[in-house]
Protein backbone atom coordinates (compact mmCIF):
# COMPACT_ATOMS: atom_id res chain seq x y z
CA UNK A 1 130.97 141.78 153.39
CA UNK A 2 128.48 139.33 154.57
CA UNK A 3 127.30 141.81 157.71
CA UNK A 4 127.45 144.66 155.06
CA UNK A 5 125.01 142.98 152.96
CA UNK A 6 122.57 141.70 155.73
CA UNK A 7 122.42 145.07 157.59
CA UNK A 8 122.24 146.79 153.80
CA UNK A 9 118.61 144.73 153.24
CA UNK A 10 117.65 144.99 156.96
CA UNK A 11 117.87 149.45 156.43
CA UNK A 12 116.10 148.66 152.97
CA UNK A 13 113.06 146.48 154.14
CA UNK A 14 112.61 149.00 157.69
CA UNK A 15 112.97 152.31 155.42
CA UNK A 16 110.23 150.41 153.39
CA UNK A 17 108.01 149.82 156.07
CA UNK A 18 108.39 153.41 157.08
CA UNK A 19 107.04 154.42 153.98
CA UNK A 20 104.33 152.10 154.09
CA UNK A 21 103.13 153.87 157.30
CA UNK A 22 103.90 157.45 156.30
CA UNK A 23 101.37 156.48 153.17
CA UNK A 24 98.75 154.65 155.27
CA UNK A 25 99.19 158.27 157.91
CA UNK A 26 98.63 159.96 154.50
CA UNK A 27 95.65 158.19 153.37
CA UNK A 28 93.56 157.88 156.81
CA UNK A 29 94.65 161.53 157.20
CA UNK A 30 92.93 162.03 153.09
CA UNK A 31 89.77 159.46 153.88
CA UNK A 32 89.33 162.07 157.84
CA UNK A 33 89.09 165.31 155.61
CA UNK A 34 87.08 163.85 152.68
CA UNK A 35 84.36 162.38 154.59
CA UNK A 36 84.35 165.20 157.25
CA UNK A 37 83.58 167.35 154.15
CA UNK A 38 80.77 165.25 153.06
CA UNK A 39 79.24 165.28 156.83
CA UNK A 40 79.36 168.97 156.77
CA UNK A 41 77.68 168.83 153.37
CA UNK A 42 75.22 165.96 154.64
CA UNK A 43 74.47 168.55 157.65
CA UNK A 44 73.91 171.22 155.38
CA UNK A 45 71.97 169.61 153.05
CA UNK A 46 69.58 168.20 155.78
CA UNK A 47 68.90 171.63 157.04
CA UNK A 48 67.86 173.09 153.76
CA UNK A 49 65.55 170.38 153.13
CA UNK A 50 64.41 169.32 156.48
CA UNK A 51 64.49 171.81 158.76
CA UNK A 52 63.12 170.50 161.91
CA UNK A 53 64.70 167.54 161.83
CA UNK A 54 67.86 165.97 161.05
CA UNK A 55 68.15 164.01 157.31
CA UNK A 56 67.64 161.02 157.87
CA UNK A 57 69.42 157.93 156.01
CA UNK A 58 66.49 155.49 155.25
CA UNK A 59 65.61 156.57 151.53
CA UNK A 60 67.45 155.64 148.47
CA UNK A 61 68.02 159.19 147.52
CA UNK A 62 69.98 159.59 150.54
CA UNK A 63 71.90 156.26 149.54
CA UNK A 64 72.92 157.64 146.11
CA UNK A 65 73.53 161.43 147.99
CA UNK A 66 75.86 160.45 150.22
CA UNK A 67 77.63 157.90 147.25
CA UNK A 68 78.01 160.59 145.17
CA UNK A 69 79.52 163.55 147.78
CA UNK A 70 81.96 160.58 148.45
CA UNK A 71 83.23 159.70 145.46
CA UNK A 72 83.54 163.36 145.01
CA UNK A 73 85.40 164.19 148.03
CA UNK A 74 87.39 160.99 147.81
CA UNK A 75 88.21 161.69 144.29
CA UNK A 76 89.68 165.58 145.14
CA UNK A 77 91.87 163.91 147.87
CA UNK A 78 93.62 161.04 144.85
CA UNK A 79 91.77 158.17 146.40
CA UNK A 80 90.55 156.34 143.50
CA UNK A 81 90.20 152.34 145.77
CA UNK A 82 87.15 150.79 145.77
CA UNK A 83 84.89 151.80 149.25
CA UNK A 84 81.68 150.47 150.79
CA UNK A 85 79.74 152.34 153.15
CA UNK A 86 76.86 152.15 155.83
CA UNK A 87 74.82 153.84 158.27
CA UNK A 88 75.22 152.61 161.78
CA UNK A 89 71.93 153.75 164.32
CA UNK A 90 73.41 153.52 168.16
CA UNK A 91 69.62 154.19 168.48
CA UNK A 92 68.47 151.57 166.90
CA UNK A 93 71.80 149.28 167.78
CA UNK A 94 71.72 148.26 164.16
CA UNK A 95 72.78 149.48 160.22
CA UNK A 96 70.12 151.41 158.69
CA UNK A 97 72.03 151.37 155.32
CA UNK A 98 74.93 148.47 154.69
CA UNK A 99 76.21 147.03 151.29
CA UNK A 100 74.70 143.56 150.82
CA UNK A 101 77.81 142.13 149.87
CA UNK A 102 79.49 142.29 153.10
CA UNK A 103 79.18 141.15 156.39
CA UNK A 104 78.09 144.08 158.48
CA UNK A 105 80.75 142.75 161.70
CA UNK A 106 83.26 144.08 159.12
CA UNK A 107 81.93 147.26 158.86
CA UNK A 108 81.77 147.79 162.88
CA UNK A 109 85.46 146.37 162.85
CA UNK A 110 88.03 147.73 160.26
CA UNK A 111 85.62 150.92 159.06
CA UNK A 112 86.18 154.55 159.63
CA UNK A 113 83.78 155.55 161.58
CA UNK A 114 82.32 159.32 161.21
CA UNK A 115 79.72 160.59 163.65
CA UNK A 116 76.59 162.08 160.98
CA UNK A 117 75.22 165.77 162.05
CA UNK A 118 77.73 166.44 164.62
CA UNK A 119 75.93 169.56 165.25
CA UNK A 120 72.76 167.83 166.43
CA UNK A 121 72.58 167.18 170.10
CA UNK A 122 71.12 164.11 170.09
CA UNK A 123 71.77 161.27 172.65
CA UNK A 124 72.88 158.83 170.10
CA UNK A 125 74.21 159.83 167.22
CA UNK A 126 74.32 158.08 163.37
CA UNK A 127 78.16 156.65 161.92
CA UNK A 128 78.59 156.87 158.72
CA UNK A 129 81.16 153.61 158.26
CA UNK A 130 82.87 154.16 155.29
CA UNK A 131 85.37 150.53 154.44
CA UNK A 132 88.45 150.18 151.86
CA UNK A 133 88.39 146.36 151.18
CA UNK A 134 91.92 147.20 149.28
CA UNK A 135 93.20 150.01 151.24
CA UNK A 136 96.66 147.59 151.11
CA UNK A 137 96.56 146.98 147.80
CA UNK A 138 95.81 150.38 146.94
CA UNK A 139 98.90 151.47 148.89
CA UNK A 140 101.14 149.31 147.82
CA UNK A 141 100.23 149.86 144.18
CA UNK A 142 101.05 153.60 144.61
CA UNK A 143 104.34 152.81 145.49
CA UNK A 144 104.69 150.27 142.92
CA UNK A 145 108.12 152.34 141.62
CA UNK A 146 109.80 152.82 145.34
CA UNK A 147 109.36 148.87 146.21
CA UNK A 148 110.52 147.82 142.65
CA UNK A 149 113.91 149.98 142.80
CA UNK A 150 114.34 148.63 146.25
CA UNK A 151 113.75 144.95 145.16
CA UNK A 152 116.08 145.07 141.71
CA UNK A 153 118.89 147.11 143.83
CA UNK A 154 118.81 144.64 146.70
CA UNK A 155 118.59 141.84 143.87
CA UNK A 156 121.68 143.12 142.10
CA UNK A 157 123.84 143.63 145.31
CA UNK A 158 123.19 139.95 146.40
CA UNK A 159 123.82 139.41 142.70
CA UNK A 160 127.08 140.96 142.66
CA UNK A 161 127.66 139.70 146.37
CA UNK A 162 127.48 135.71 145.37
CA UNK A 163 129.43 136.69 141.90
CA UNK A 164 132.19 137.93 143.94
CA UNK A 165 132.44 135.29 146.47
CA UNK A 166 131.86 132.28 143.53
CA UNK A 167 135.17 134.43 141.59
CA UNK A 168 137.05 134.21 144.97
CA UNK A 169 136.69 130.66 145.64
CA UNK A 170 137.57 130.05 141.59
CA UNK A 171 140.74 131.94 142.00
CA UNK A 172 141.56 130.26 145.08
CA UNK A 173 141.35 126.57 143.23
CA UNK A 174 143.11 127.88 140.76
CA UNK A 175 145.85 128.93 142.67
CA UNK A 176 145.80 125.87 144.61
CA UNK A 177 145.56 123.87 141.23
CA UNK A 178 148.80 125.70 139.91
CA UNK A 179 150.51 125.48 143.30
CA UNK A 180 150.12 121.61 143.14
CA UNK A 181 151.46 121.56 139.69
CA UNK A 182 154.48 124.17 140.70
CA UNK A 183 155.15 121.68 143.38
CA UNK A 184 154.87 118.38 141.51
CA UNK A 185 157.05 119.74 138.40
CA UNK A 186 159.69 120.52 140.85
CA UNK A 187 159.73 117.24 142.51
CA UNK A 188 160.45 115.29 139.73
């Protein structure tokens, strides 16, 4: 019963962990398609208003542009976590744009990266580094209901394990307790 119970959680917690990573394949898969939509868009954009050159990221109006197409895209693909984003230059080996409040080694390390106007044939291309400070949390909250049925029926088979094994060992004294009696009545 023991084994039962052990390999019971072990399946639980690894088909749990599966899920996890089918969601975080889900949501990398959501953040690839949103953000390629806004490059297109940024790509279209820069060729109806600058033709002869490609749009480039140093004005605020850009800033608040390429905000906004995100939180649109992100938005039509359910992904409602908080984001930060920046500009990386390989040109200019340095962020054009980057949020103040965060250390721009993050950025370079645990962003998506997304190469800006993929159709210009530049040597060095502009990322557009787009970072989920919560991607976790976000994930785990949107499985919030699969984790907490897995948790209460995990909790309630231990439950019912240890309630078994306690009623056991109870019978058994008892058995032992009337035994001794049985066997003391009949000596004397």
């Amino acid at each position: 019963m023991s084994m039962a119970l052990i390999t019971l959680v072990i399946v639980q917690v690894y088909w749990i962990n599966n899920a996890i990573e089918v969601r975080q394949s889900n949501f990398k898969r959501s953040v690839n398609e949103a953000v390629s939509n806004v490059v297109l868009k940024l790509e279209k954009y820069g060729k109806v208003k600058i033709p002869e050159s490609p749009l480039l990221i140093e004005n605020k109006l850009t800033y608040h542009l390429i905000d906004s197409l995100l939180d649109d895209e992100l938005n039509k693909k359910s992904i409602s976590t908080r984001y930060q984003f920046g500009v990386f230059s390989t040109e200019r080996e340095h962020f054009v744009h980057a949020p103040e409040n965060i250390n721009p080694l993050v950025l370079l390390d645990k962003a998506y990266a997304f190469e800006l106007f993929p159709g210009d044939m530049r040597k060095e291309p502009d990322y557009l580094m787009l970072y989920f400070p919560n991607e976790r949390g976000f994930l785990m909250k949107q499985m919030a209901g699969l984790l907490a049925i897995s948790i209460s029926l995990i909790l309630v088979i231990i439950f019912s394990f240890t309630y078994t094994i306690l009623t056991i060992y109870k019978q058994k004294r008892i058995s032992e307790m009337k035994n001794d009696f049985i066997n003391n009545m009949t000596h004397e």
